[in-house]
PDB file of N, CA and C in Angstrom:
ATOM      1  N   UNK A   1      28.061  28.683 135.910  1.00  0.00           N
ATOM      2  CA  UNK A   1      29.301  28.902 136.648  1.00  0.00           C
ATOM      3  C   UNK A   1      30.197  27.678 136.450  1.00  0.00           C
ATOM      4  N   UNK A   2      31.134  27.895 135.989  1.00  0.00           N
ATOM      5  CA  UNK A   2      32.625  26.713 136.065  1.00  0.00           C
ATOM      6  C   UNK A   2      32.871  26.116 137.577  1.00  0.00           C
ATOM      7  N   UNK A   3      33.098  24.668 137.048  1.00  0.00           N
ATOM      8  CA  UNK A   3      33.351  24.154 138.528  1.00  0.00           C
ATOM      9  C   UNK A   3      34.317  24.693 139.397  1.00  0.00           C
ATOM     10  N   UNK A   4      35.715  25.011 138.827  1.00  0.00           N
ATOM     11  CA  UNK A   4      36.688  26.223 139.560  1.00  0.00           C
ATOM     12  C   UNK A   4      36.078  26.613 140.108  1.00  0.00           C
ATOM     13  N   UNK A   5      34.841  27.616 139.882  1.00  0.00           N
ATOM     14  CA  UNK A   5      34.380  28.742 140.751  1.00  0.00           C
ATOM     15  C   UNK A   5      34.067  28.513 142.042  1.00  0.00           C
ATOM     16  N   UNK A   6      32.803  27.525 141.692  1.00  0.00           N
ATOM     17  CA  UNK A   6      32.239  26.503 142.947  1.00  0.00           C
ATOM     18  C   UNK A   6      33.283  25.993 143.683  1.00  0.00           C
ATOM     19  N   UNK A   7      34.371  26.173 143.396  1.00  0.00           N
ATOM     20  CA  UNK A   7      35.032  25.316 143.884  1.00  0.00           C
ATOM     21  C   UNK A   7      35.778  26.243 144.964  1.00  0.00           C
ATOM     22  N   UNK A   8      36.339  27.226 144.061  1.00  0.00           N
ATOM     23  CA  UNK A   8      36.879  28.239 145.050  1.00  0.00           C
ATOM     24  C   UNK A   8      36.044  29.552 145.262  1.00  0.00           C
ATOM     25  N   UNK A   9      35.037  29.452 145.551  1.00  0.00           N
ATOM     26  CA  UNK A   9      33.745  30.454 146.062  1.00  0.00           C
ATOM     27  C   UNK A   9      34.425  30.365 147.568  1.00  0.00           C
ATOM     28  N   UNK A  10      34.043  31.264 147.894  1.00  0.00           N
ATOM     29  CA  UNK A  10      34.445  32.134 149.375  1.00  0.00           C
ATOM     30  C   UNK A  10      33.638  30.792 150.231  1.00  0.00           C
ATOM     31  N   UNK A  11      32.324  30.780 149.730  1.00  0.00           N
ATOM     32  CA  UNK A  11      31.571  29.946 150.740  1.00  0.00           C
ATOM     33  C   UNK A  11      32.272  28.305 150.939  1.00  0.00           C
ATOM     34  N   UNK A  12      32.418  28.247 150.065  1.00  0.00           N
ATOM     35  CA  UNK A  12      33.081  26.810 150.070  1.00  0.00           C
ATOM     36  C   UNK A  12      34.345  26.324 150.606  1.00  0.00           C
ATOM     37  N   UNK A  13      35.015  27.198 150.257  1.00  0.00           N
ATOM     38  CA  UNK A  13      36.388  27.373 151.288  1.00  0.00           C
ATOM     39  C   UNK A  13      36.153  27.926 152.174  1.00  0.00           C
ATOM     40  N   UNK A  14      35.287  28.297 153.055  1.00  0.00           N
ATOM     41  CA  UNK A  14      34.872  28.844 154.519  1.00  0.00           C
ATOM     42  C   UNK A  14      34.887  27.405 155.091  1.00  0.00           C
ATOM     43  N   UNK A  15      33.629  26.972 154.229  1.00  0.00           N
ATOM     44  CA  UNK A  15      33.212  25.221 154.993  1.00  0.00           C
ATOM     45  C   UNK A  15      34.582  24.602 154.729  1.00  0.00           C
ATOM     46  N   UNK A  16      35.640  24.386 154.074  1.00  0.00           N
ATOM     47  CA  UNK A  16      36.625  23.549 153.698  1.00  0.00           C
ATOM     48  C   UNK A  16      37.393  23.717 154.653  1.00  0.00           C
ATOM     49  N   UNK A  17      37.449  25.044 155.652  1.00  0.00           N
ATOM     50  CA  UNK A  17      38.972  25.527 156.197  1.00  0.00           C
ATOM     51  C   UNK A  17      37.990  25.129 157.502  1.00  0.00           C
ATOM     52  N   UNK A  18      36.444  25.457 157.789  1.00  0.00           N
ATOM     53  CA  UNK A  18      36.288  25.214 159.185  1.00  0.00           C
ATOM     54  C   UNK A  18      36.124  23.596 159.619  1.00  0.00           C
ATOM     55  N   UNK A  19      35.998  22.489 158.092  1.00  0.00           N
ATOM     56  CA  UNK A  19      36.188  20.768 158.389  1.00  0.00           C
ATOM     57  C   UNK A  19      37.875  20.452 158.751  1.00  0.00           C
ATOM     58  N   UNK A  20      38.280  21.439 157.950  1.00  0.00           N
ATOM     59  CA  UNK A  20      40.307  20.834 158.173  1.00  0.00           C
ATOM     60  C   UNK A  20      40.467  21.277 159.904  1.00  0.00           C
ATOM     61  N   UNK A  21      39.756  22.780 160.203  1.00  0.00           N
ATOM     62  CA  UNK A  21      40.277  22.856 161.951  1.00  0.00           C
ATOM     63  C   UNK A  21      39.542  21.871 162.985  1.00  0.00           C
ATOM     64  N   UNK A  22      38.075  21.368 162.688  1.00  0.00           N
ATOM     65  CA  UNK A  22      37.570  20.122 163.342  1.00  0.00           C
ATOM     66  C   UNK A  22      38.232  19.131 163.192  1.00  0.00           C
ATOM     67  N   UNK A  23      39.618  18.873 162.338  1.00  0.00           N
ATOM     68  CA  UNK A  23      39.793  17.839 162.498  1.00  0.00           C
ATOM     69  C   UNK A  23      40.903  17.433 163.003  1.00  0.00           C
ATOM     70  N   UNK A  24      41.710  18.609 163.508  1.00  0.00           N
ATOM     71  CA  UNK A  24      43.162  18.770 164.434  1.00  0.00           C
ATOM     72  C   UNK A  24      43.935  17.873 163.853  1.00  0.00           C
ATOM     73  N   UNK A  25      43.774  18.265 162.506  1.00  0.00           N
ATOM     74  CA  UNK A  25      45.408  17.412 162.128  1.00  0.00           C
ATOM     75  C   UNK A  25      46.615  17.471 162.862  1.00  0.00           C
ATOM     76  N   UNK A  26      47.748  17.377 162.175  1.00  0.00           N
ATOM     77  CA  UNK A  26      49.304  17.487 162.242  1.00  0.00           C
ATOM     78  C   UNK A  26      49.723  18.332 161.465  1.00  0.00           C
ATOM     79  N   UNK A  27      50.778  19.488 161.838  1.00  0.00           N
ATOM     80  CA  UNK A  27      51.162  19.835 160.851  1.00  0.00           C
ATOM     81  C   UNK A  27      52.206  19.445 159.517  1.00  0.00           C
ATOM     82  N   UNK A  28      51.896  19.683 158.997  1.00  0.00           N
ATOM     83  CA  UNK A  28      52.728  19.705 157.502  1.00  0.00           C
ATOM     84  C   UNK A  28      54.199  20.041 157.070  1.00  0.00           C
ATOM     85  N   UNK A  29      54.346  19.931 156.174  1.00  0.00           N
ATOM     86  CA  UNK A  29      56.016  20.490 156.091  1.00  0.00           C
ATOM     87  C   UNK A  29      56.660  21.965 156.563  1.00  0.00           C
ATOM     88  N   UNK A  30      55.045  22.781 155.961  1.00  0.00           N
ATOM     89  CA  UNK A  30      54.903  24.302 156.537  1.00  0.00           C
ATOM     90  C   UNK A  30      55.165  25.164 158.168  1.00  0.00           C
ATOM     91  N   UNK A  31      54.770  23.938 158.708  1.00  0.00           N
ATOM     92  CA  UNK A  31      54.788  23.837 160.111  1.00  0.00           C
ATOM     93  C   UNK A  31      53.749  24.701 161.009  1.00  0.00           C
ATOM     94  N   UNK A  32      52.559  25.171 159.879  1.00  0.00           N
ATOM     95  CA  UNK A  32      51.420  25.418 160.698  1.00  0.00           C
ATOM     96  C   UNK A  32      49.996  24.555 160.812  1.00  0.00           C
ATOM     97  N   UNK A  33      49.876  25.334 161.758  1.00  0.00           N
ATOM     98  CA  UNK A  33      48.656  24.430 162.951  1.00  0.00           C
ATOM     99  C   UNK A  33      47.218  25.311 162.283  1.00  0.00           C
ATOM    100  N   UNK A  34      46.460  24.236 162.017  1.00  0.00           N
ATOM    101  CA  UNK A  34      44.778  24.084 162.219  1.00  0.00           C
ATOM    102  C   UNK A  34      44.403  25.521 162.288  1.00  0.00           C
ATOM    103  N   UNK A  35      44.746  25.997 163.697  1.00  0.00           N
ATOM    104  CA  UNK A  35      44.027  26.984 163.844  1.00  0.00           C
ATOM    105  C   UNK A  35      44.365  28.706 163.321  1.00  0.00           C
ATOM    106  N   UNK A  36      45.724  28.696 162.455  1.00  0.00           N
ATOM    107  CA  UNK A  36      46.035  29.295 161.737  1.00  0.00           C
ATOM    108  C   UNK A  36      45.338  29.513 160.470  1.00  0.00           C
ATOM    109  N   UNK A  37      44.370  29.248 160.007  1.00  0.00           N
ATOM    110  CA  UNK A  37      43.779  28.541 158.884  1.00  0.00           C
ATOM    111  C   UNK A  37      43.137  30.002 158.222  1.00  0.00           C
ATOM    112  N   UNK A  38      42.186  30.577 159.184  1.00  0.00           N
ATOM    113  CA  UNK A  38      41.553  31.529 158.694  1.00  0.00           C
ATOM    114  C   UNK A  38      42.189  33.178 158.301  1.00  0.00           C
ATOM    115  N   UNK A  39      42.971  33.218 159.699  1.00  0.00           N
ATOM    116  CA  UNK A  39      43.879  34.394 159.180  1.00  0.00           C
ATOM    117  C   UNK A  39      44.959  33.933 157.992  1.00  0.00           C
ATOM    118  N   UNK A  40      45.754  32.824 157.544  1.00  0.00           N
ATOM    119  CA  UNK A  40      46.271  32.430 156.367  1.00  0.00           C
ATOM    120  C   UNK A  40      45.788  33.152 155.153  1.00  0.00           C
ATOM    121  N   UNK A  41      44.428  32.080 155.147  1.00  0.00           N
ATOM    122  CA  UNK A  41      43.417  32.727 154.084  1.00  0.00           C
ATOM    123  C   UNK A  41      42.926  33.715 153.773  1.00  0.00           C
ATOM    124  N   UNK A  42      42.960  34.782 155.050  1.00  0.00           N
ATOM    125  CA  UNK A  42      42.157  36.107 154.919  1.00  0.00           C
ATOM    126  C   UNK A  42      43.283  36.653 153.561  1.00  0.00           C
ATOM    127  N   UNK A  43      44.637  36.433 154.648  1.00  0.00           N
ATOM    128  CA  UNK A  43      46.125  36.945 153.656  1.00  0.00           C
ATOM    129  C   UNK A  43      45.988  36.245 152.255  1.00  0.00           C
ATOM    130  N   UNK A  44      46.101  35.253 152.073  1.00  0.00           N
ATOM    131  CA  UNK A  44      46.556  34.774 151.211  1.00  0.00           C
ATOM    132  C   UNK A  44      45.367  34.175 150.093  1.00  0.00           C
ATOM    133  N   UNK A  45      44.535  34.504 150.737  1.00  0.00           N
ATOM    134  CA  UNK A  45      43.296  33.457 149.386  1.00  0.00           C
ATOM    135  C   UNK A  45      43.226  34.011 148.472  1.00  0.00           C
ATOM    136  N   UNK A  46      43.039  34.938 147.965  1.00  0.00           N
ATOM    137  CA  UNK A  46      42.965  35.542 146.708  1.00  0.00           C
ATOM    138  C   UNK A  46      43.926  35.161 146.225  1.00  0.00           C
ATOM    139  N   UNK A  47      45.358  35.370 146.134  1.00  0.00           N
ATOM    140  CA  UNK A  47      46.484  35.166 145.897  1.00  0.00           C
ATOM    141  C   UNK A  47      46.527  33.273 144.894  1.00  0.00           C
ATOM    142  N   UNK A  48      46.286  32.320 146.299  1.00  0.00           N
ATOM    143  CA  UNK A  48      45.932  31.107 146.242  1.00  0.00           C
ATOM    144  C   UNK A  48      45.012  31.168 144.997  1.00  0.00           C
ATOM    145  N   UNK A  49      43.715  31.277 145.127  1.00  0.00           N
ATOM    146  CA  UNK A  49      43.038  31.176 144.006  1.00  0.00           C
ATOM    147  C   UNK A  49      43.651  31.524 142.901  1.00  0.00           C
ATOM    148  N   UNK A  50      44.268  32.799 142.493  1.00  0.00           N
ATOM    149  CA  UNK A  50      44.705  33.258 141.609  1.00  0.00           C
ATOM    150  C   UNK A  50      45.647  31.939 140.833  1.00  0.00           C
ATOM    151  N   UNK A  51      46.279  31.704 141.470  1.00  0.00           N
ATOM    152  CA  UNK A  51      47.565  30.791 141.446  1.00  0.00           C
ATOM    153  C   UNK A  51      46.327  28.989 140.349  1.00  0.00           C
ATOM    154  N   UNK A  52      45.546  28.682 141.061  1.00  0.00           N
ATOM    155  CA  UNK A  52      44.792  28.493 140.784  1.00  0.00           C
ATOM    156  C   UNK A  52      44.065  28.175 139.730  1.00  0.00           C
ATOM    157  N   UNK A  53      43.665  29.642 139.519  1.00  0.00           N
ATOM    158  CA  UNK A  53      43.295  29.664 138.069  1.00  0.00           C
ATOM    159  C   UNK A  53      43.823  29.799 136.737  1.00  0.00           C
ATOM    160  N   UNK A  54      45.312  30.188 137.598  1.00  0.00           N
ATOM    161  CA  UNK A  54      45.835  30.318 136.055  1.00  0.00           C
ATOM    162  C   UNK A  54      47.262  28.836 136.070  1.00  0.00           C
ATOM    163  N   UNK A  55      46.444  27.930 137.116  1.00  0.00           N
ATOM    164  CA  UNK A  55      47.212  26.561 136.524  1.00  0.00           C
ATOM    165  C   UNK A  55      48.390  26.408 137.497  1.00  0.00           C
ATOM    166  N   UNK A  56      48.861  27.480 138.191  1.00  0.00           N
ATOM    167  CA  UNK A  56      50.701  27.905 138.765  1.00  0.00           C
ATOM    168  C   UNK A  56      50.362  27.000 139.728  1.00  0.00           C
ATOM    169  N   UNK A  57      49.520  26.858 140.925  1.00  0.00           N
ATOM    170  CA  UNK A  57      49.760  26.140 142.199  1.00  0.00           C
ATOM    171  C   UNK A  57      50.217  24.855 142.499  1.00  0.00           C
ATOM    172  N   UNK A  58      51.137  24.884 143.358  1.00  0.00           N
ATOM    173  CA  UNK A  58      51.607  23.685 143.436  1.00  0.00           C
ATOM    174  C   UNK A  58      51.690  23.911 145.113  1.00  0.00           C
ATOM    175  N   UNK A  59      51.161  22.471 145.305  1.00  0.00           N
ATOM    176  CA  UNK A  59      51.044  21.872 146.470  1.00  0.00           C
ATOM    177  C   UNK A  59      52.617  21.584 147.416  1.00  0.00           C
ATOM    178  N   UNK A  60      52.942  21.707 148.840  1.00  0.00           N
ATOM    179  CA  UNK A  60      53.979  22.223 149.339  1.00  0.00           C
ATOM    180  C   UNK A  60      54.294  19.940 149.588  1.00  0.00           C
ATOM    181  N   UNK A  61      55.848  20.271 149.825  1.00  0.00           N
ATOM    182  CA  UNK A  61      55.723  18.428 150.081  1.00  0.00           C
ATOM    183  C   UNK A  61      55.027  18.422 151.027  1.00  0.00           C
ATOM    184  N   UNK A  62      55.045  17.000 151.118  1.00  0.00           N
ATOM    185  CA  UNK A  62      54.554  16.032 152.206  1.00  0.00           C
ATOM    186  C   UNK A  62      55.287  15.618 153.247  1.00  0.00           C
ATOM    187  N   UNK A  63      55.100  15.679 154.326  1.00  0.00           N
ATOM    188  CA  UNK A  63      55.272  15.482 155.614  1.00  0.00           C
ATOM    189  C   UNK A  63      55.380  13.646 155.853  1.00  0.00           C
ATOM    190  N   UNK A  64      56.296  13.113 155.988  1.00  0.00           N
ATOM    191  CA  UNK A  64      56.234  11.860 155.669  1.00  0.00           C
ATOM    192  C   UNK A  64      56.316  11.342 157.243  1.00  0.00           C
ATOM    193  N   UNK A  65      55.598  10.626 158.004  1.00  0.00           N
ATOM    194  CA  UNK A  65      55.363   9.586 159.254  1.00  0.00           C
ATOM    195  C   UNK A  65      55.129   8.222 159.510  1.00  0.00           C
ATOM    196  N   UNK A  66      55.325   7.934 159.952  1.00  0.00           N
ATOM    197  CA  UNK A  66      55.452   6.211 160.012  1.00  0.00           C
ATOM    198  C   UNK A  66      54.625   5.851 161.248  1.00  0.00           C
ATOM    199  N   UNK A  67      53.641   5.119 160.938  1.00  0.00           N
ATOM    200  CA  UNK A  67      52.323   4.684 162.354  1.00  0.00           C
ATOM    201  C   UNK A  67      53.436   3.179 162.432  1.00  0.00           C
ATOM    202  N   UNK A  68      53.180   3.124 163.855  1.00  0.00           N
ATOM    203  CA  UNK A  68      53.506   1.569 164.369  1.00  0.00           C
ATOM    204  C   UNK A  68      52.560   0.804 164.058  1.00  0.00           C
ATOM    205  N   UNK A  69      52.515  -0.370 163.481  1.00  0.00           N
ATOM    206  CA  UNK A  69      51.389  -1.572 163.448  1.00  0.00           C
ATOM    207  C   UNK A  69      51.658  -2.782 164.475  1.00  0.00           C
ATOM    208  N   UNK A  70      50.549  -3.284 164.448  1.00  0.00           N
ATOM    209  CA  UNK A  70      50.440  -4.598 165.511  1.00  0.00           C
ATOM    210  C   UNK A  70      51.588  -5.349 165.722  1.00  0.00           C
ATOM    211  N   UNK A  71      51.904  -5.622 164.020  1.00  0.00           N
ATOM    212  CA  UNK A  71      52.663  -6.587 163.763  1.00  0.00           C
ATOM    213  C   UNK A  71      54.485  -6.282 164.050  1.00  0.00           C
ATOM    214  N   UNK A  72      54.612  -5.243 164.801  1.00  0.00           N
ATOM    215  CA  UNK A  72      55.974  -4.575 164.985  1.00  0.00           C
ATOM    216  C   UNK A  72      56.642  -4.061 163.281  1.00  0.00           C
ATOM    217  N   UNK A  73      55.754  -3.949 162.283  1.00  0.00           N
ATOM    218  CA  UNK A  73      56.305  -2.670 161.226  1.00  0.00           C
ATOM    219  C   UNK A  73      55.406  -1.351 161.596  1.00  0.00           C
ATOM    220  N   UNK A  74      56.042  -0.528 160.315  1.00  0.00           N
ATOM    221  CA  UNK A  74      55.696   0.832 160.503  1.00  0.00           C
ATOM    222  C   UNK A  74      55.008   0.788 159.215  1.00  0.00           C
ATOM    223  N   UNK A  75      53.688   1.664 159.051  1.00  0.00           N
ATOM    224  CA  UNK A  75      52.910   1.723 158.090  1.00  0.00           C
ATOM    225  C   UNK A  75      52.955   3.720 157.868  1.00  0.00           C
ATOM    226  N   UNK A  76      53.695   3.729 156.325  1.00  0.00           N
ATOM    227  CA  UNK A  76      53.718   4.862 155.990  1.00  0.00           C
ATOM    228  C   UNK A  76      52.633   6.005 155.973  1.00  0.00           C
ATOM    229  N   UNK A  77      52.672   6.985 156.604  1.00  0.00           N
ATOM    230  CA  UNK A  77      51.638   8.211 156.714  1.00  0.00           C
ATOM    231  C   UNK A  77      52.087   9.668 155.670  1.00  0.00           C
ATOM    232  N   UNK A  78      51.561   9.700 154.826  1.00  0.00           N
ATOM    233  CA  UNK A  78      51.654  11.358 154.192  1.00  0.00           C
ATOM    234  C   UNK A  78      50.792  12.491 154.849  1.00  0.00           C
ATOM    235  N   UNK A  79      51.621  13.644 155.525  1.00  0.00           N
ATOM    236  CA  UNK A  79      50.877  14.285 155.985  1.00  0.00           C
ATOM    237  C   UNK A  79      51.168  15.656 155.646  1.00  0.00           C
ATOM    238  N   UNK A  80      49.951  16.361 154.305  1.00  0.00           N
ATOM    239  CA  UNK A  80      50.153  17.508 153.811  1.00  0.00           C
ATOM    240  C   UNK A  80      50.067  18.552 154.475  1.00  0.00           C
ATOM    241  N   UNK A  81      50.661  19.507 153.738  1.00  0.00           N
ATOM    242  CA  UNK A  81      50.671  21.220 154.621  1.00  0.00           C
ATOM    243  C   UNK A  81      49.102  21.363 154.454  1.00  0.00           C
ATOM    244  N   UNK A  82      48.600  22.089 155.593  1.00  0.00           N
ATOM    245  CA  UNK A  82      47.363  22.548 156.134  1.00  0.00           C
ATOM    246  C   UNK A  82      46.718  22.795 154.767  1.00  0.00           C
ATOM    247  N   UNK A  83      47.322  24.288 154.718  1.00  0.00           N
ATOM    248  CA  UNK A  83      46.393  24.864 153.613  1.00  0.00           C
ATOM    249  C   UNK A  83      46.402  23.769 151.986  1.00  0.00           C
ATOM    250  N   UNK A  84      47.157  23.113 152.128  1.00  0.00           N
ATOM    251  CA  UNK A  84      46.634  21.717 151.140  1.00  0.00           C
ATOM    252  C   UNK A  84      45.631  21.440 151.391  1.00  0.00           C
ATOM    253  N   UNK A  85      45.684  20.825 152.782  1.00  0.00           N
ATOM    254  CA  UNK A  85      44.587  20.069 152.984  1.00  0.00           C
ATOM    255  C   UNK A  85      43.260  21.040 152.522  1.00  0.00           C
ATOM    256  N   UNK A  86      43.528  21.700 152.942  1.00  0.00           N
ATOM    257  CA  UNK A  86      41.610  23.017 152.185  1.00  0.00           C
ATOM    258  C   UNK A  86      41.727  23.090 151.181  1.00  0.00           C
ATOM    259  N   UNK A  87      42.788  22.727 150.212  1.00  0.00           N
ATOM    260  CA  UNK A  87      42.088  22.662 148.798  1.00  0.00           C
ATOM    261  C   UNK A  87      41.413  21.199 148.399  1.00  0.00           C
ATOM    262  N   UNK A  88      42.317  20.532 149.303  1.00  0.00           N
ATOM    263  CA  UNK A  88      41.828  19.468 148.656  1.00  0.00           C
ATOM    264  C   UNK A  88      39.994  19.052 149.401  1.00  0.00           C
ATOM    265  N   UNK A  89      40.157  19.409 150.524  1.00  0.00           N
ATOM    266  CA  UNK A  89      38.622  19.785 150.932  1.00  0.00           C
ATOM    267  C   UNK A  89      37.775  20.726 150.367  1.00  0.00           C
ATOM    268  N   UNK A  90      37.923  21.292 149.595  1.00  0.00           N
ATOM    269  CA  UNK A  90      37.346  22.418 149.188  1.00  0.00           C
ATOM    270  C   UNK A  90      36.836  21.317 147.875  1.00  0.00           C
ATOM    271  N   UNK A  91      37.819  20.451 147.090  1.00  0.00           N
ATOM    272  CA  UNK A  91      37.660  20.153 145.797  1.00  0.00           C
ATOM    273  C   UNK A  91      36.636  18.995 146.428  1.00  0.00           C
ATOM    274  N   UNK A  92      36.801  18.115 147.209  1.00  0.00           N
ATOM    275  CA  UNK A  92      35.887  17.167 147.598  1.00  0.00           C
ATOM    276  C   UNK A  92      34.646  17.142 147.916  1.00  0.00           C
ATOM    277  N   UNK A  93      34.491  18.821 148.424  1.00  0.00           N
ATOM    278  CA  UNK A  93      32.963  18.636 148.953  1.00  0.00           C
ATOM    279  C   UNK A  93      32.680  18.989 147.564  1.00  0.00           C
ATOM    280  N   UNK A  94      32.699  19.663 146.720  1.00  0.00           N
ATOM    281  CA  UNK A  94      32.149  19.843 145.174  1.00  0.00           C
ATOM    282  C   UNK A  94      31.794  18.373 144.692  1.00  0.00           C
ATOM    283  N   UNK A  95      33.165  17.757 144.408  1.00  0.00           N
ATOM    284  CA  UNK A  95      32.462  16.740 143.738  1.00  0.00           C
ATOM    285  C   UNK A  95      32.111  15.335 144.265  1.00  0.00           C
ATOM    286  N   UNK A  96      31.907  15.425 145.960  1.00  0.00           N
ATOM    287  CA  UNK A  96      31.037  14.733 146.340  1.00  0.00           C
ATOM    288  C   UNK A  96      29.544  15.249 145.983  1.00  0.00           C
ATOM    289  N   UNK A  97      29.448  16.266 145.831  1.00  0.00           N
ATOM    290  CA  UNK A  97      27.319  16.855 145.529  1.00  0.00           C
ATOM    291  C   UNK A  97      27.345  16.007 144.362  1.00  0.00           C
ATOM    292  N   UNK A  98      28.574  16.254 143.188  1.00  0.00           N
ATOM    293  CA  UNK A  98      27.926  15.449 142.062  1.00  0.00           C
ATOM    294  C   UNK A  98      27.873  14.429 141.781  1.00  0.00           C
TER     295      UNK A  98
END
């Protein structure tokens, strides 16, 4: 099996979408929330994958935030659209096994 596959196997993006809602991000440029995650995907994963495999997907911007630091600056935050974040969880737990 191609790493793609593993990568976007149903099972793996199950675990990818249920680590992104444990982790109550922020939303993204998209402006959805965590717990939108699974009905998204029910709609749209195939689609996503598709996109995917044949190279097209592109990731939505970034959500740009600024944390206060000690020192009275602001330390830049990128904060991607949700369903980013599950690919990019999806791609991490893969090639963390290897």
């Amino acid at each position: 099996m191609e790493l793609i596959e593993v990568i976007l196997s149903d099972q793996n993006l199950r675990e990818a979408i249920q680590r992104v809602k444990r982790n109550h991000g922020a939303a993204g440029t998209d402006g959805m929330k965590t717990g939108e995650l699974e009905e998204y995907f029910a709609r749209h994963g195939e689609e996503i994958k598709a996109e995917i495999r044949n190279m097209q997907y592109r990731p939505k911007p970034v959500r740009r935030v600024y944390i206060p630091k000690p020192n009275g600056k602001q330390r830049p935050l990128g904060i991607p659209a949700v369903a980013d974040r599950v690919i990019q969880q999806a791609v991490a737990q893969v090639l963390s096994r290897i």
